[in-house]
Protein backbone atom coordinates (compact mmCIF):
# COMPACT_ATOMS: atom_id res chain seq x y z
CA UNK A 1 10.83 15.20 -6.50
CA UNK A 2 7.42 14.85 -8.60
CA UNK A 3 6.40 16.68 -11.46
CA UNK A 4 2.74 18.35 -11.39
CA UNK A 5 1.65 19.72 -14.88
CA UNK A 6 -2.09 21.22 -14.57
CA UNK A 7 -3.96 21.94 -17.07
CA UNK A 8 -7.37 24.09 -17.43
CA UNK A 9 -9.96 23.38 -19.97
CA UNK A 10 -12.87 25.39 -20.47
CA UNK A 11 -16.41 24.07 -22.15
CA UNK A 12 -17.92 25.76 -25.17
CA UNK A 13 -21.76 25.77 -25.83
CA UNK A 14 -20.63 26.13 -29.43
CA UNK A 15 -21.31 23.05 -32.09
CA UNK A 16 -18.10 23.92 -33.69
CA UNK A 17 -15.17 21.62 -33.72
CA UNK A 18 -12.73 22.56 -30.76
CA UNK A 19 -9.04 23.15 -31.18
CA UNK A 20 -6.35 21.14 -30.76
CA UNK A 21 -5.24 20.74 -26.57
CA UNK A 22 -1.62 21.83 -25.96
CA UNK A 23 0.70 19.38 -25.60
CA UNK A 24 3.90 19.82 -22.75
CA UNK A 25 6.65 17.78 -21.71
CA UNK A 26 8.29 17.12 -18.67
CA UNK A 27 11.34 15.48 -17.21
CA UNK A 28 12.42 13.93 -13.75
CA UNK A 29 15.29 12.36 -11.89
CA UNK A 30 15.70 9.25 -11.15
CA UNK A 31 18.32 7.92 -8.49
CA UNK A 32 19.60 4.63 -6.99
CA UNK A 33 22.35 3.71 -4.61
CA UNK A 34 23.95 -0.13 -4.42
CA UNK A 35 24.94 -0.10 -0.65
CA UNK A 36 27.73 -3.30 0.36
CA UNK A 37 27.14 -5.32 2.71
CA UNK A 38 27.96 -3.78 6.83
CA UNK A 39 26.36 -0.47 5.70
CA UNK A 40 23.10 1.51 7.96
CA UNK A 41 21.01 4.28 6.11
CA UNK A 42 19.29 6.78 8.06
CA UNK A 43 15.28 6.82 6.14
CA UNK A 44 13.71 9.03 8.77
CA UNK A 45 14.06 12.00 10.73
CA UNK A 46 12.75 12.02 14.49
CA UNK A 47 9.72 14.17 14.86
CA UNK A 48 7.66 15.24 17.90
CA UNK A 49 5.27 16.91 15.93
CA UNK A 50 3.86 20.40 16.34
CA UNK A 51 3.41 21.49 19.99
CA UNK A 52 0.91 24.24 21.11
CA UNK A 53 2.92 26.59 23.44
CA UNK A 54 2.57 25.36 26.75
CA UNK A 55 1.33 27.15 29.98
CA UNK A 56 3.04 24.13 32.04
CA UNK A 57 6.16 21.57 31.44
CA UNK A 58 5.04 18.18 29.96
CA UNK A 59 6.51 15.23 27.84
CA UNK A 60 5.60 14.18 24.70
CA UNK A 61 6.64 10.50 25.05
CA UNK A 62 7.72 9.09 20.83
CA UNK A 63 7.21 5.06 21.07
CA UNK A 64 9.26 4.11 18.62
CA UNK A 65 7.64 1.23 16.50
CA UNK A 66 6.78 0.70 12.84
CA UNK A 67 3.30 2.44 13.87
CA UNK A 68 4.92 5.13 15.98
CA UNK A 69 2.17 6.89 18.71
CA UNK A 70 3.38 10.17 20.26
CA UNK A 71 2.00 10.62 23.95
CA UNK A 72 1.40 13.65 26.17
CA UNK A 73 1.26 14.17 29.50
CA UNK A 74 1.45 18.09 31.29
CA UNK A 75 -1.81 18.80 29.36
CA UNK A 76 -0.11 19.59 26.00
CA UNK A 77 -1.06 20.08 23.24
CA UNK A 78 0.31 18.35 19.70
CA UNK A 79 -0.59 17.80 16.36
CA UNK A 80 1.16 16.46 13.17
CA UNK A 81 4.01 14.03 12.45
CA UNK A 82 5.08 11.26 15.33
CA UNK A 83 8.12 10.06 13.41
CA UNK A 84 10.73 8.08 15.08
CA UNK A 85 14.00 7.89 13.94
CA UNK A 86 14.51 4.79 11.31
CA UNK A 87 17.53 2.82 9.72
CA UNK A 88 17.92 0.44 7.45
CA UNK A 89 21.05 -2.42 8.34
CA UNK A 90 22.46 -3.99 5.23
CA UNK A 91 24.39 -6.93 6.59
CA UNK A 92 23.69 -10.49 5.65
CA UNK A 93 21.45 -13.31 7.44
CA UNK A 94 22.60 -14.12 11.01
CA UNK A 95 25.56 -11.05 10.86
CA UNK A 96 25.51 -9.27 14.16
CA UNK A 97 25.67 -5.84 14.75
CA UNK A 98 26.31 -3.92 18.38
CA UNK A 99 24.61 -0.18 18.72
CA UNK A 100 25.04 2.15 20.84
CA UNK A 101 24.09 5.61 20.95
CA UNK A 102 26.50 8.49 21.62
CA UNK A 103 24.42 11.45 23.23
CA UNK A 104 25.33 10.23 27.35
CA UNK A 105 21.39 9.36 27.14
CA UNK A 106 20.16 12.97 26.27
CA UNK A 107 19.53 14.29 23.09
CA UNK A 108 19.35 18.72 23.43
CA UNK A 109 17.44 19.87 21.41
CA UNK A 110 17.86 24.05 20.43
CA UNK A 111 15.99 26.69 19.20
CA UNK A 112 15.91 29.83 18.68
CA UNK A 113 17.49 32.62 21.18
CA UNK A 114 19.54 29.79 22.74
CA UNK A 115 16.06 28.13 24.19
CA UNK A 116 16.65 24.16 24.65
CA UNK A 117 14.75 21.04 24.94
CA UNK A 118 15.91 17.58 25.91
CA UNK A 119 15.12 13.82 24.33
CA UNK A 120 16.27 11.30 27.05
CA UNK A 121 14.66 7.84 27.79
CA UNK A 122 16.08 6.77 24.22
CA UNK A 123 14.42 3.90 23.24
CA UNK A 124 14.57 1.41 20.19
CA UNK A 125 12.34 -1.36 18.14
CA UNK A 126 13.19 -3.47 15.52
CA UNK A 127 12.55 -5.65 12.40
CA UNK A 128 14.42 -8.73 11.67
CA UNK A 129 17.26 -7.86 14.26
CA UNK A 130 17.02 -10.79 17.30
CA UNK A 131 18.80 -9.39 20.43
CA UNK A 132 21.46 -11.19 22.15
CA UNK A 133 22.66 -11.30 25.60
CA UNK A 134 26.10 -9.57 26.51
CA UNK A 135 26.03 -6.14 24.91
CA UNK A 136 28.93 -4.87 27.06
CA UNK A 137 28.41 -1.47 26.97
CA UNK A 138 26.19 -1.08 23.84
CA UNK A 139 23.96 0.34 25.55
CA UNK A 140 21.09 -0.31 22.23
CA UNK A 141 22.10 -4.01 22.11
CA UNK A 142 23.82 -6.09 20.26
CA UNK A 143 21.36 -8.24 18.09
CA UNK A 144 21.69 -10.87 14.98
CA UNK A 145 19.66 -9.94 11.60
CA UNK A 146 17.10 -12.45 10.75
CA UNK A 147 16.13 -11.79 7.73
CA UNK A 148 17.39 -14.47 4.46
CA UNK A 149 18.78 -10.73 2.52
CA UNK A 150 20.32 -9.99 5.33
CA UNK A 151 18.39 -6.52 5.56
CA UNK A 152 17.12 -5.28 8.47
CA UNK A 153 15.24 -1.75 10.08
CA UNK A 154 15.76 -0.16 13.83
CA UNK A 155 13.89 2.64 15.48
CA UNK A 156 14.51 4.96 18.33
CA UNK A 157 12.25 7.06 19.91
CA UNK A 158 12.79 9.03 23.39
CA UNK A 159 10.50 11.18 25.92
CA UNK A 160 10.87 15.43 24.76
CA UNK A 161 10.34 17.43 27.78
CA UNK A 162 8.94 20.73 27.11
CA UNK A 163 9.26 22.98 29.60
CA UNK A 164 6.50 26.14 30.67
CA UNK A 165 6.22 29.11 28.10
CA UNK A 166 8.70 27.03 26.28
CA UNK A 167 10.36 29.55 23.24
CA UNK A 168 8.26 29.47 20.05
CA UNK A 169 10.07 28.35 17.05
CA UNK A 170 11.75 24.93 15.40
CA UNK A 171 13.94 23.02 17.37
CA UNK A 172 16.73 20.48 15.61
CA UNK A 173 19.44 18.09 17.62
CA UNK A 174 21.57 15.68 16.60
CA UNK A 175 20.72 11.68 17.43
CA UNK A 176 24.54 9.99 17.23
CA UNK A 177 24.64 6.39 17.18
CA UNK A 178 27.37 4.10 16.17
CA UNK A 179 26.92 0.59 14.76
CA UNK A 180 29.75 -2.01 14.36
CA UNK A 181 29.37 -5.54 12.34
CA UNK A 182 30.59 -7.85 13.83
């Protein structure tokens, strides 16, 4: 939340002393949170952007990395945000961590008058997480944090199929993942 005070100020072409400017005050919040140890924040949203109504289906494919790229195929159309999905892992240095997300590999997508889209190809970077073999299941990995605070950021991105004449309007679904320390 920021705090914008504007002022206007108009010259005189007088050689008289001006008045005094008006002074104002203003206040804003200030917030923290002390997280423990085995903890994951969600710090972004996935975002696919704006998407120009399409004559025919196409994907916008989100590659999920710390400088995210959004590519289409189908000749669409996009513009705006390419935002994957980002968490922060509070753990400690060489703590592991098993992911897995909990959509059955599809992510729907609705909007309005019951019109759908679907995320699938979910997909996932990382910084200071080291993967390790035998997942069993976790179908994101399990991985060891690297980093000496133990602190450590994932991504996940996916392909959005739009579909022809696909509904106008916002779309919102729900990414579910769960993470266990282990």
């Amino acid at each position: 939340m920021g705090l914008v005070l504007r002022f206007g100020l108009t010259a005189l072409a007088f050689a008289a002393p001006l008045p005094a400017l008006a002074q104002a005050t203003g206040s804003a919040t200030a917030e923290a949170a002390i997280l423990d140890p085995g903890t994951v924040v969600k710090t972004a949203d996935m975002n696919f952007g704006q998407i120009a109504k399409p004559a025919s289906a196409g994907t916008v494919v989100l590659v999920p990395t710390a400088s995210p790229a959004c590519n289409v195929t189908g000749g669409l159309v996009r513009t705006g945000a390419c935002q994957p999905a980002e968490f922060a892992v509070m753990g400690q240095k060489q703590g592991r961590i098993r992911m897995r997300e909990q959509n059955g590999g599809i992510i729907t997508l609705l909007g309005p008058g019951g019109a759908t889209m679907q995320v699938t190809n979910i997909s996932l970077s990382t910084t200071d997480l080291t993967p390790i073999n035998g997942a069993g299941g976790w179908n994101l990995g399990r991985h060891e944090i690297t980093s000496n605070n133990g602190t450590a950021r994932f991504r996940i991105g996916g392909t959005l199929h739009v579909n022809a004449n696909q509904q106008g309007g916002a779309y919102n679904g729900t990414l579910q993942l769960e993470v266990n320390f282990n």
